[in-house]
Protein backbone atom coordinates (compact mmCIF):
# COMPACT_ATOMS: atom_id res chain seq x y z
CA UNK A 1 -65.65 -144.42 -38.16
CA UNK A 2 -68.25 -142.33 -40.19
CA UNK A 3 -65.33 -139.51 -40.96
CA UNK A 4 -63.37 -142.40 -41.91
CA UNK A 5 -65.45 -143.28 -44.56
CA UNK A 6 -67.07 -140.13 -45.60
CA UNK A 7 -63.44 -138.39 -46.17
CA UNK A 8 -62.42 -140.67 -49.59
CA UNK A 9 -66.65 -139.81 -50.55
CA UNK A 10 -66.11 -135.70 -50.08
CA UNK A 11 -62.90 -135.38 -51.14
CA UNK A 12 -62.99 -135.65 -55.48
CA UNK A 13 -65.24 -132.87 -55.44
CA UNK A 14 -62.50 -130.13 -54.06
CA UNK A 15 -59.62 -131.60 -56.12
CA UNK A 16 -61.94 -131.61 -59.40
CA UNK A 17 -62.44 -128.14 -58.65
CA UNK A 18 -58.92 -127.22 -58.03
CA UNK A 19 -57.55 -129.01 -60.56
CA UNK A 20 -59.66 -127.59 -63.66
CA UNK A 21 -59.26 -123.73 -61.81
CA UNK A 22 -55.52 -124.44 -62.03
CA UNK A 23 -55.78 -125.65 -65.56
CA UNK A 24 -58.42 -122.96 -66.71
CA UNK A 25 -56.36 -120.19 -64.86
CA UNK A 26 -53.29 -121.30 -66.82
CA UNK A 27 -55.24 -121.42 -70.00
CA UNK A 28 -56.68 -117.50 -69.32
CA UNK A 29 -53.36 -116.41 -68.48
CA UNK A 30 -51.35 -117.52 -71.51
CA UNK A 31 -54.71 -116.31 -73.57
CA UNK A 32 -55.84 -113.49 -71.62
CA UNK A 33 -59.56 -114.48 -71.50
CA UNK A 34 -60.87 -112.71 -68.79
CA UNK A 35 -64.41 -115.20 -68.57
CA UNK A 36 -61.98 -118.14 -68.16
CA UNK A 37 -60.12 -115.72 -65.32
CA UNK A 38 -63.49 -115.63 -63.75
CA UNK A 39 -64.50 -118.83 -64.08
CA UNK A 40 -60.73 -120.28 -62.88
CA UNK A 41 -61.19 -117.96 -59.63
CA UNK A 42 -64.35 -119.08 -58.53
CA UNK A 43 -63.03 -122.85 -59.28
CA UNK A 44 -60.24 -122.10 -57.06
CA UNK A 45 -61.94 -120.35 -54.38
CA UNK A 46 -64.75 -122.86 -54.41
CA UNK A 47 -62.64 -125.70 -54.07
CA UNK A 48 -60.17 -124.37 -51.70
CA UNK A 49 -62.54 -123.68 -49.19
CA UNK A 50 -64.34 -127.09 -49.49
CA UNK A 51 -60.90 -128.69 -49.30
CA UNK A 52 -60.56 -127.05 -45.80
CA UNK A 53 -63.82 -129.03 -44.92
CA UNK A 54 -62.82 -131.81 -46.02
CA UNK A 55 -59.56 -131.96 -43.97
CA UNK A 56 -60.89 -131.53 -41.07
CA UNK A 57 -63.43 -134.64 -42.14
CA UNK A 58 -60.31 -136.64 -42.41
CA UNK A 59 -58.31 -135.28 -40.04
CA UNK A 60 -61.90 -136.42 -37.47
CA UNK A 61 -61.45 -139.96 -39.79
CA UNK A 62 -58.00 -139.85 -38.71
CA UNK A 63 -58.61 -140.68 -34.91
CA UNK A 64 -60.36 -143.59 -35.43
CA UNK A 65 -57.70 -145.47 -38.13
CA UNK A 66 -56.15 -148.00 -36.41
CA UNK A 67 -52.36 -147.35 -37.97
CA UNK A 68 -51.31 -150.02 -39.72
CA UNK A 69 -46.78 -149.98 -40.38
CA UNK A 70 -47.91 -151.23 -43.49
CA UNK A 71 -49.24 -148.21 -44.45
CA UNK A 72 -48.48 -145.43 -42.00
CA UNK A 73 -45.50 -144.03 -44.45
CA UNK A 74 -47.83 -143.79 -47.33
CA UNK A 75 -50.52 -141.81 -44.25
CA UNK A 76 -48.01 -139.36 -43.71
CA UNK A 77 -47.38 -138.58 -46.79
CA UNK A 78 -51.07 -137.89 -47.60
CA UNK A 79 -51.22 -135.78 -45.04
CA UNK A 80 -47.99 -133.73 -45.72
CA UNK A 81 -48.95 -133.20 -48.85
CA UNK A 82 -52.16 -132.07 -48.11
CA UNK A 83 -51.43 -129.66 -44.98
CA UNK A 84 -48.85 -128.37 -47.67
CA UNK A 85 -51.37 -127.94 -50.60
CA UNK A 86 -53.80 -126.22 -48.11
CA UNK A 87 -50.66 -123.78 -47.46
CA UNK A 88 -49.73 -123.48 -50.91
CA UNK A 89 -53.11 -122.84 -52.39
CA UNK A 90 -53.69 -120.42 -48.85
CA UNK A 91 -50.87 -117.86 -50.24
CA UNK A 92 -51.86 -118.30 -53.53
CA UNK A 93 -55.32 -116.51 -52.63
CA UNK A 94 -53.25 -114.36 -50.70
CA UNK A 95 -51.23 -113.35 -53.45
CA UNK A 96 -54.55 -112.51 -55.82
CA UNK A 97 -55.88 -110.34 -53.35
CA UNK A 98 -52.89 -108.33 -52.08
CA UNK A 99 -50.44 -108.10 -54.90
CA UNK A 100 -51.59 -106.93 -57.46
CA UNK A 101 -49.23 -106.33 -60.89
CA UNK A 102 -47.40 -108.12 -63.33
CA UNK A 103 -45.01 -109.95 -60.21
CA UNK A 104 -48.13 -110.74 -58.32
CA UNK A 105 -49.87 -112.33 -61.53
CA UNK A 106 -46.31 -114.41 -62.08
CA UNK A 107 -46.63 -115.39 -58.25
CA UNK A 108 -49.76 -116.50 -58.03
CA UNK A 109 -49.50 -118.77 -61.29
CA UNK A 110 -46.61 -119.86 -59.73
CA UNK A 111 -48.22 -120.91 -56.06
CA UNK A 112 -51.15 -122.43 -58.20
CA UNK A 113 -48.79 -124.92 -60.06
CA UNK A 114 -47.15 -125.77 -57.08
CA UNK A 115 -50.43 -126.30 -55.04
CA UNK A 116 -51.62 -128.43 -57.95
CA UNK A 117 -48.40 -130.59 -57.86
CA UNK A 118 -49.00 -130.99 -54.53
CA UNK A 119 -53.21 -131.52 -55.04
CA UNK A 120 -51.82 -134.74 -57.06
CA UNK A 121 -49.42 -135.69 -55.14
CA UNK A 122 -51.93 -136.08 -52.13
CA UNK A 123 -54.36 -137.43 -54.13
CA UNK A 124 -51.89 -140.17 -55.44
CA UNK A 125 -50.70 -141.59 -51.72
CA UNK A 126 -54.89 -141.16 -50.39
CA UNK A 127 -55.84 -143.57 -53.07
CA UNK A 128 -52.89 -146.23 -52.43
CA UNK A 129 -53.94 -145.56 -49.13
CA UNK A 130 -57.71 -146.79 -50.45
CA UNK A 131 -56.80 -148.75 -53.08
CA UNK A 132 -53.46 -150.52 -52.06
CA UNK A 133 -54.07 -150.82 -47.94
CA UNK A 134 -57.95 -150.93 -48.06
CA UNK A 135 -57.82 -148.22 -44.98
CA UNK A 136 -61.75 -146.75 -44.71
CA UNK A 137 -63.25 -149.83 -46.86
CA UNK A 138 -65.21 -152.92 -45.99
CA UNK A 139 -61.92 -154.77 -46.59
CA UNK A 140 -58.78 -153.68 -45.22
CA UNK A 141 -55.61 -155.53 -46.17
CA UNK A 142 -54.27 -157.99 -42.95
CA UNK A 143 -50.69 -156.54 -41.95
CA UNK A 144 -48.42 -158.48 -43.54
């Protein structure tokens, strides 16, 4: 039960981080500021590997949730998306350190926009998931 509810507590602090490296990275590589590069990197790095932590938090949560069919569309969802940010943001890092060029640049703007999508998306159906079904929270929603 205490992964249950520390996973919605961790979990901002990795997608604040991802999302301003994504959005700094975009703005240093349409304006070719290399101390926004820097700074986007170390956002993205940062918050990547906390994000890993903080799946494994929830997927340690996850084994004590009593599944609801209320909400057990909306959980897998959440998790898709975030196994498949995890992946997406993996190869992005990847990409920076092995390809190096103007195609490896292109890709790995590329992979970050997608993982970013896919940050949102995840972070959309986890808080329905808080919000909507009450699942981790003093007061979960009765099944219906």
């Amino acid at each position: 039960m205490f992964f249950l509810k520390l996973h919605p507590l961790l979990v901002h602090f990795p997608i604040g981080l991802l999302i301003t490296g994504v959005l700094l990275h975009l703005y240093a590589y349409f304006q070719k500021e290399d101390s926004v590069r820097i700074a986007a990197q170390f956002n993205i790095q940062f918050g990547f590997y906390f994000s890993l932590f903080v799946s494994i938090v929830g997927l340690a949560g996850y084994f004590f949730l009593e599944i609801q069919p209320n909400f057990e569309s909306f959980l897998n969802l959440h998790f898709g998306f975030a196994m498949s940010s995890i992946v997406i943001f993996s190869l992005a890092l990847l990409v920076k350190r092995f390809w190096s060029g103007k195609g490896g640049s292109f890709a790995h703007t590329l992979f970050l926009i997608i993982g970013l999508a896919g940050i949102l998306a995840t972070g959309y159906f986890g808080g329905e998931l808080v919000h909507r079904f009450g699942v981790s929270t003093l007061h979960p929603v009765a099944v219906e």
